[in-house]
PDB file of N, CA and C in Angstrom:
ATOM      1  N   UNK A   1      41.572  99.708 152.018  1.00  0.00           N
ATOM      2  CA  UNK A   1      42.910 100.125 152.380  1.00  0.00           C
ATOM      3  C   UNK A   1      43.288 101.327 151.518  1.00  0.00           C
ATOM      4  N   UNK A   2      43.744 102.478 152.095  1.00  0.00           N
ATOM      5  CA  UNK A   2      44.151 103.575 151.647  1.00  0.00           C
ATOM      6  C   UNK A   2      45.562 103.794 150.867  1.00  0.00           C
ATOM      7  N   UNK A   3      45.837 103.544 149.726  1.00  0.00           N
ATOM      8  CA  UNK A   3      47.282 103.879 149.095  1.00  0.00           C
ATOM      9  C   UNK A   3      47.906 105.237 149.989  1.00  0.00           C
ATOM     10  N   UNK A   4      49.208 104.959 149.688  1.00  0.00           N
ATOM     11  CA  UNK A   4      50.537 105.977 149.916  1.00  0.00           C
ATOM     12  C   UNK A   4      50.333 107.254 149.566  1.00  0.00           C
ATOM     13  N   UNK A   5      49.663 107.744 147.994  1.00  0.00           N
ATOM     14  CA  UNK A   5      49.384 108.523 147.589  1.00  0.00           C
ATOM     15  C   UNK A   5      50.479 109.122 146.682  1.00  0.00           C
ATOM     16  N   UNK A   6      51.478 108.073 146.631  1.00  0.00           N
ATOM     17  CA  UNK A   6      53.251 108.041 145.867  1.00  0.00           C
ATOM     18  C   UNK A   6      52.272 107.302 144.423  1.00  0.00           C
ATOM     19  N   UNK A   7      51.769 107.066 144.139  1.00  0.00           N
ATOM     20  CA  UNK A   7      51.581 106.082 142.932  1.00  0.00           C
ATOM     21  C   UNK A   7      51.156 106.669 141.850  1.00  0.00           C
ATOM     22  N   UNK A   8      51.645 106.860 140.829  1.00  0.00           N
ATOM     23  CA  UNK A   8      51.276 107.116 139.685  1.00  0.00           C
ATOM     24  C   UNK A   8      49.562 106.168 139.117  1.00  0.00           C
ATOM     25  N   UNK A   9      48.985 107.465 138.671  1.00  0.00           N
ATOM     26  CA  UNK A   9      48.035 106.456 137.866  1.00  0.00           C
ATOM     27  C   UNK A   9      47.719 107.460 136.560  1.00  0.00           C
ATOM     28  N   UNK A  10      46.867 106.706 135.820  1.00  0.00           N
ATOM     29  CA  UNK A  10      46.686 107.267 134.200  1.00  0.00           C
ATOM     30  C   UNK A  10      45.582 108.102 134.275  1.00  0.00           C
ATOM     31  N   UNK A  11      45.360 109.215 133.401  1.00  0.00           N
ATOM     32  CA  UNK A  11      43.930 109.560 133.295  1.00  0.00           C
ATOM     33  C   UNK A  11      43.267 108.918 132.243  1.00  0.00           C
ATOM     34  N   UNK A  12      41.322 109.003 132.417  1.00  0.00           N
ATOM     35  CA  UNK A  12      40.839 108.049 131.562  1.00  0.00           C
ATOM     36  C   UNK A  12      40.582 108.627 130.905  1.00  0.00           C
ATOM     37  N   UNK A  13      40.920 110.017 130.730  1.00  0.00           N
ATOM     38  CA  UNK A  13      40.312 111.535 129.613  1.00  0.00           C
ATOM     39  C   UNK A  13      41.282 111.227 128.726  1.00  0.00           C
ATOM     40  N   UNK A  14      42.678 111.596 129.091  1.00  0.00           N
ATOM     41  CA  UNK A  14      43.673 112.376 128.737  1.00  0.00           C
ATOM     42  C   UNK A  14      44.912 111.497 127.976  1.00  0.00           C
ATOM     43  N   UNK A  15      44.906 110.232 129.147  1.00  0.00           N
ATOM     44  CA  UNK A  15      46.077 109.765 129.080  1.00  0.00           C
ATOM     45  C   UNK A  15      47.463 110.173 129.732  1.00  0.00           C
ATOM     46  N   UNK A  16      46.903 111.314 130.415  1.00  0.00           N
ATOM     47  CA  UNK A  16      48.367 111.807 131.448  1.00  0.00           C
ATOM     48  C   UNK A  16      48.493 110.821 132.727  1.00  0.00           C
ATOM     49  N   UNK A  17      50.043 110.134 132.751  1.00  0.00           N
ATOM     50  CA  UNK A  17      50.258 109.501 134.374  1.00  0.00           C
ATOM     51  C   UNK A  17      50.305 110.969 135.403  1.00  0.00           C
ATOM     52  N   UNK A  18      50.138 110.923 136.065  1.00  0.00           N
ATOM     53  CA  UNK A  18      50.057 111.905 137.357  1.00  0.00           C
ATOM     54  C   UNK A  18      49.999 111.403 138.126  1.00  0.00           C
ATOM     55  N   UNK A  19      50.844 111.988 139.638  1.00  0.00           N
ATOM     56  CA  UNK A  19      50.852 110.914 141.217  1.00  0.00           C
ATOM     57  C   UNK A  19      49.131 110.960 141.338  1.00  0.00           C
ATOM     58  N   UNK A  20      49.315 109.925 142.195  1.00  0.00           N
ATOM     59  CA  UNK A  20      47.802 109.854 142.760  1.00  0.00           C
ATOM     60  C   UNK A  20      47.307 110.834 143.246  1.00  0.00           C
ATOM     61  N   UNK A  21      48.026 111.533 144.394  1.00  0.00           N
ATOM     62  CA  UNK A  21      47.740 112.579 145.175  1.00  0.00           C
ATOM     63  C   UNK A  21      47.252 113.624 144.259  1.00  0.00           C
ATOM     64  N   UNK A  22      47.873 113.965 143.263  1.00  0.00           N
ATOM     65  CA  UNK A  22      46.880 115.197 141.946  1.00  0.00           C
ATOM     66  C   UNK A  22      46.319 114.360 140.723  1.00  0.00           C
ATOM     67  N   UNK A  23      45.280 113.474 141.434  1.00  0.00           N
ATOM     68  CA  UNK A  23      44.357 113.001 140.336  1.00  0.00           C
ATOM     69  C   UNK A  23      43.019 112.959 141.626  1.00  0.00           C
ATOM     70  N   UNK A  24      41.953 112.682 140.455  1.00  0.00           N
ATOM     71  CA  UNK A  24      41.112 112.797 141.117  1.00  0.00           C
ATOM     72  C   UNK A  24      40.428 111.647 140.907  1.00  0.00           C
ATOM     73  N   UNK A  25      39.620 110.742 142.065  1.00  0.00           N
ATOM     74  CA  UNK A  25      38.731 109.418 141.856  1.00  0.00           C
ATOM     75  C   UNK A  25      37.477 110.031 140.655  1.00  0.00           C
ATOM     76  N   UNK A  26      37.239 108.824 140.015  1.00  0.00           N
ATOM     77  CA  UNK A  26      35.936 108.686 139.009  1.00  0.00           C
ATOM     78  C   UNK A  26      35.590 107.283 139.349  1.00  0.00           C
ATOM     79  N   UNK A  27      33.973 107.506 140.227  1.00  0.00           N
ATOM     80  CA  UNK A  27      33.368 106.099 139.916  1.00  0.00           C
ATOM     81  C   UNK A  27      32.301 106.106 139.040  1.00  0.00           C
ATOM     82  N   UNK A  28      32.562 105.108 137.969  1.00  0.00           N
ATOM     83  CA  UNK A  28      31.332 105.118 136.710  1.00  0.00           C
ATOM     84  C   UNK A  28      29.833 105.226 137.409  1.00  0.00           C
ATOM     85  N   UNK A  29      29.822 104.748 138.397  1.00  0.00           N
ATOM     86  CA  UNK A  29      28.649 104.346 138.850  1.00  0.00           C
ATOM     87  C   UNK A  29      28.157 105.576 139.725  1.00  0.00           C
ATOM     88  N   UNK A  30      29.024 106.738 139.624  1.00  0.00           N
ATOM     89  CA  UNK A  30      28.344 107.367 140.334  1.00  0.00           C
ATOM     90  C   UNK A  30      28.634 108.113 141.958  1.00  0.00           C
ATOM     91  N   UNK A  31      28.653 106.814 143.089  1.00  0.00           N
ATOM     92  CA  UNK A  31      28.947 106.866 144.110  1.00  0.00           C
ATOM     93  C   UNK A  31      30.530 106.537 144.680  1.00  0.00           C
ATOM     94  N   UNK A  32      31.435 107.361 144.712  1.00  0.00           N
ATOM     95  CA  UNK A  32      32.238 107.265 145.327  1.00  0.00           C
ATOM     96  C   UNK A  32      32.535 106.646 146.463  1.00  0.00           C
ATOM     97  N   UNK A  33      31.486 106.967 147.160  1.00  0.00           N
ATOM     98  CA  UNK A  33      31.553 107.252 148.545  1.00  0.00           C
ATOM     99  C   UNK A  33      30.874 105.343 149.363  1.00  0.00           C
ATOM    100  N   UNK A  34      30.693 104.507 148.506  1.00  0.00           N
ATOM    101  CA  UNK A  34      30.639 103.469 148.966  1.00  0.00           C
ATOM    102  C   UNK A  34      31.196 102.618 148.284  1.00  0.00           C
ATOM    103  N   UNK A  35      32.627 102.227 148.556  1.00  0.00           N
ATOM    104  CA  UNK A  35      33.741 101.715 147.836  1.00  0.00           C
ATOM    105  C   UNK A  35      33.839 100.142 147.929  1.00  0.00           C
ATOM    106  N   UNK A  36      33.710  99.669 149.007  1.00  0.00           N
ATOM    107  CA  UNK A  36      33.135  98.643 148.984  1.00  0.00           C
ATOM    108  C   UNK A  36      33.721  97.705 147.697  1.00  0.00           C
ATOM    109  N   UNK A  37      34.384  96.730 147.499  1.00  0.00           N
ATOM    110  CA  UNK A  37      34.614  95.786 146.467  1.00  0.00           C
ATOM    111  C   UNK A  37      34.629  96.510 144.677  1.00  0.00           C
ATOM    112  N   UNK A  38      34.954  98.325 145.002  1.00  0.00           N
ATOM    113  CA  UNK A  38      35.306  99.128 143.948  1.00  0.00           C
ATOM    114  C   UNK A  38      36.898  99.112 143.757  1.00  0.00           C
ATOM    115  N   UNK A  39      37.102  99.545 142.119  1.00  0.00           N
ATOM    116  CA  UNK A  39      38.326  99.496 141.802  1.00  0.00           C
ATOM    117  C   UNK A  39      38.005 101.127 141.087  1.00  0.00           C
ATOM    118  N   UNK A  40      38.659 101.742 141.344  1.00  0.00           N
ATOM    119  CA  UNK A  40      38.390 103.382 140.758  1.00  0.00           C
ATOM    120  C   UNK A  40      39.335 103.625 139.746  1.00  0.00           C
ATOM    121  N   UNK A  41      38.757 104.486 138.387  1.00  0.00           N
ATOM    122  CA  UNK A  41      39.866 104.813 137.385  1.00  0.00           C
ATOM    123  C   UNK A  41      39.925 106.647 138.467  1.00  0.00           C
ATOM    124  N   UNK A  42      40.823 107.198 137.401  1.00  0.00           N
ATOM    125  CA  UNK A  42      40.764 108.466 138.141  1.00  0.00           C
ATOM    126  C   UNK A  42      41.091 109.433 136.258  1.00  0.00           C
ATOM    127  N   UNK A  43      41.318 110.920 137.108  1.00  0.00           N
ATOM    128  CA  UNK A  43      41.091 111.802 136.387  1.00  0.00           C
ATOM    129  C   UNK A  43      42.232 112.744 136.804  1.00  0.00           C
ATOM    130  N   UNK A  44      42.880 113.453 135.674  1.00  0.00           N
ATOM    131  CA  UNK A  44      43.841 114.606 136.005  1.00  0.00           C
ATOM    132  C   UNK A  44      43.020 115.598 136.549  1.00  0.00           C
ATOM    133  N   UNK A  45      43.269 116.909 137.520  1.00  0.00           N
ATOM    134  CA  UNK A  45      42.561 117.815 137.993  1.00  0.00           C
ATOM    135  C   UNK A  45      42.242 118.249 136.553  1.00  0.00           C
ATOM    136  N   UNK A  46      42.954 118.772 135.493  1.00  0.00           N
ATOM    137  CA  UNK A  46      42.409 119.743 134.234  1.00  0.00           C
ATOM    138  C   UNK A  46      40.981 119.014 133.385  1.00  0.00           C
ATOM    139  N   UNK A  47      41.440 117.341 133.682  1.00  0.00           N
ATOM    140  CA  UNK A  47      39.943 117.120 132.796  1.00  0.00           C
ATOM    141  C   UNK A  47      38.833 116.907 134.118  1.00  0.00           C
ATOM    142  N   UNK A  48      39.186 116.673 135.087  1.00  0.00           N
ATOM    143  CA  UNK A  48      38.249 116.848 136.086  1.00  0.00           C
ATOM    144  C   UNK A  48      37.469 118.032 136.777  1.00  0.00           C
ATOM    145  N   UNK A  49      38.037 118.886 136.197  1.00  0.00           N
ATOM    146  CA  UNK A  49      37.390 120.516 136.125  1.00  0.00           C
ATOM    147  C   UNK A  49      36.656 120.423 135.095  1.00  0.00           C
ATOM    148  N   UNK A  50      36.728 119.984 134.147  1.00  0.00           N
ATOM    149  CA  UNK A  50      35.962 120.040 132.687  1.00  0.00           C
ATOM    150  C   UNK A  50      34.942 119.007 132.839  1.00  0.00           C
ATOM    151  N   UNK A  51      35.042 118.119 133.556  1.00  0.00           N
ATOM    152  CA  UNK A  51      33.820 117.116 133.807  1.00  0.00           C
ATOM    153  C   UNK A  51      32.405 117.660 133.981  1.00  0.00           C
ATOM    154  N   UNK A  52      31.410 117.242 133.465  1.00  0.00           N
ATOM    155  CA  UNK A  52      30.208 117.844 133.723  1.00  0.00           C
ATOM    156  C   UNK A  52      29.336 116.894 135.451  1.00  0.00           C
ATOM    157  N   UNK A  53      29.228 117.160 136.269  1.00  0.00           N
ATOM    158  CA  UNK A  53      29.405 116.719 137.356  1.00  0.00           C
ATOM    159  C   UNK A  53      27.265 116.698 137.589  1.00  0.00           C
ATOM    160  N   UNK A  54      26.802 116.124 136.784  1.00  0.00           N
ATOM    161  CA  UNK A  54      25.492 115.941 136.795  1.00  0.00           C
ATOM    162  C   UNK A  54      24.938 114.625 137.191  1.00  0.00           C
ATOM    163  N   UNK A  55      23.516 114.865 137.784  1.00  0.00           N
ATOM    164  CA  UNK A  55      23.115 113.291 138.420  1.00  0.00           C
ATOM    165  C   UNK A  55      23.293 111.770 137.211  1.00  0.00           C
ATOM    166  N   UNK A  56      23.223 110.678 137.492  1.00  0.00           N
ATOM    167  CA  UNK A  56      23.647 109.988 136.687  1.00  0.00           C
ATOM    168  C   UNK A  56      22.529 108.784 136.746  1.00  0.00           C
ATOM    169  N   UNK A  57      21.754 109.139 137.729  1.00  0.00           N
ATOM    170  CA  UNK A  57      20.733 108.180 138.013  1.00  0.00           C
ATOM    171  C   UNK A  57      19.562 108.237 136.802  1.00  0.00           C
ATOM    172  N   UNK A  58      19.491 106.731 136.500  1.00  0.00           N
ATOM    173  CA  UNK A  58      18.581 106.752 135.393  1.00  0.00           C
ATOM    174  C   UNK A  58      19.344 106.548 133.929  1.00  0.00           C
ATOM    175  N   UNK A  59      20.892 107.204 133.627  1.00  0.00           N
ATOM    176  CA  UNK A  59      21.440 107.466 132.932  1.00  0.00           C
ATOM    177  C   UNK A  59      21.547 105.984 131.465  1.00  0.00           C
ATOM    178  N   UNK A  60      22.002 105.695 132.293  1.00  0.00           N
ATOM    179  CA  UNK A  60      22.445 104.271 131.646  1.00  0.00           C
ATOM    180  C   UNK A  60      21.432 103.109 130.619  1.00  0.00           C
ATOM    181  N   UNK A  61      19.853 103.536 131.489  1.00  0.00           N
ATOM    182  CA  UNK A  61      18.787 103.171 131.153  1.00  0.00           C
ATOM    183  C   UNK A  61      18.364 103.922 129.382  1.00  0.00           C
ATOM    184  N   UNK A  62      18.682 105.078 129.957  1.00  0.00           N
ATOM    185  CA  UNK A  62      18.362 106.011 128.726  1.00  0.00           C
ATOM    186  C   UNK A  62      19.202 105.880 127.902  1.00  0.00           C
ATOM    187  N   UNK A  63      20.428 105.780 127.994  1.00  0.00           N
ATOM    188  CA  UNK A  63      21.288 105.347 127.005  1.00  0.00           C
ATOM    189  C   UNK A  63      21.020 104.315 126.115  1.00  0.00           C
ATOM    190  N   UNK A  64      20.530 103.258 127.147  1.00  0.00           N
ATOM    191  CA  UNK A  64      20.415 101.965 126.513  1.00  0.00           C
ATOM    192  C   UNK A  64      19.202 102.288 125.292  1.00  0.00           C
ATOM    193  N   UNK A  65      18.089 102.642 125.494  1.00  0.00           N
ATOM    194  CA  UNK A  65      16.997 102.637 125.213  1.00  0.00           C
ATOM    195  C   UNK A  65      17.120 103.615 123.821  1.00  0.00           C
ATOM    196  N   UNK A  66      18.166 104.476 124.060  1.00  0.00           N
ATOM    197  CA  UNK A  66      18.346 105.721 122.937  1.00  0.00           C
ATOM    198  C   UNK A  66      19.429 104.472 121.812  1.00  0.00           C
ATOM    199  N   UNK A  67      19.986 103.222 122.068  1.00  0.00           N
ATOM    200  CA  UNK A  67      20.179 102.937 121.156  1.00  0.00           C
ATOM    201  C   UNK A  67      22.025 102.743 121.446  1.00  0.00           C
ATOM    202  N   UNK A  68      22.427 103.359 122.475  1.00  0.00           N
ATOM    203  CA  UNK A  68      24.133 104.298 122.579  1.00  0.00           C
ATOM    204  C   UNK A  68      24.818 102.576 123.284  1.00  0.00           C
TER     205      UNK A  68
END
């Protein structure tokens, strides 16, 4: 179900509330686009321009393994 797009939400950078409509979705996992039983944080456009927008596959593995 699609929100109003009236709703305030937080950024997970920043800490700025901003309407929904000028924030932008962040799924940790990657895929947006199959929402499916997802709950999305989001992002102000300014730190979402600054996001480094690189593949993520594999990521988590390496993290683990590096110790993080």
């Amino acid at each position: 179900m699609l929100g109003s797009g009236d709703d305030a939400v937080s950024c997970i950078a920043c800490g700025t509330d901003v309407p929904r409509e000028d924030a932008r979705e962040y799924d940790k996992h990657g895929d947006r686009w199959d929402r499916d039983g997802k709950r999305f944080e989001y992002l102000c456009k300014p730190c979402f321009r600054e996001l480094a927008k690189q593949p993520r596959r594999g990521l988590e593995a390496s993290l683990e393994a590096a110790g993080a």
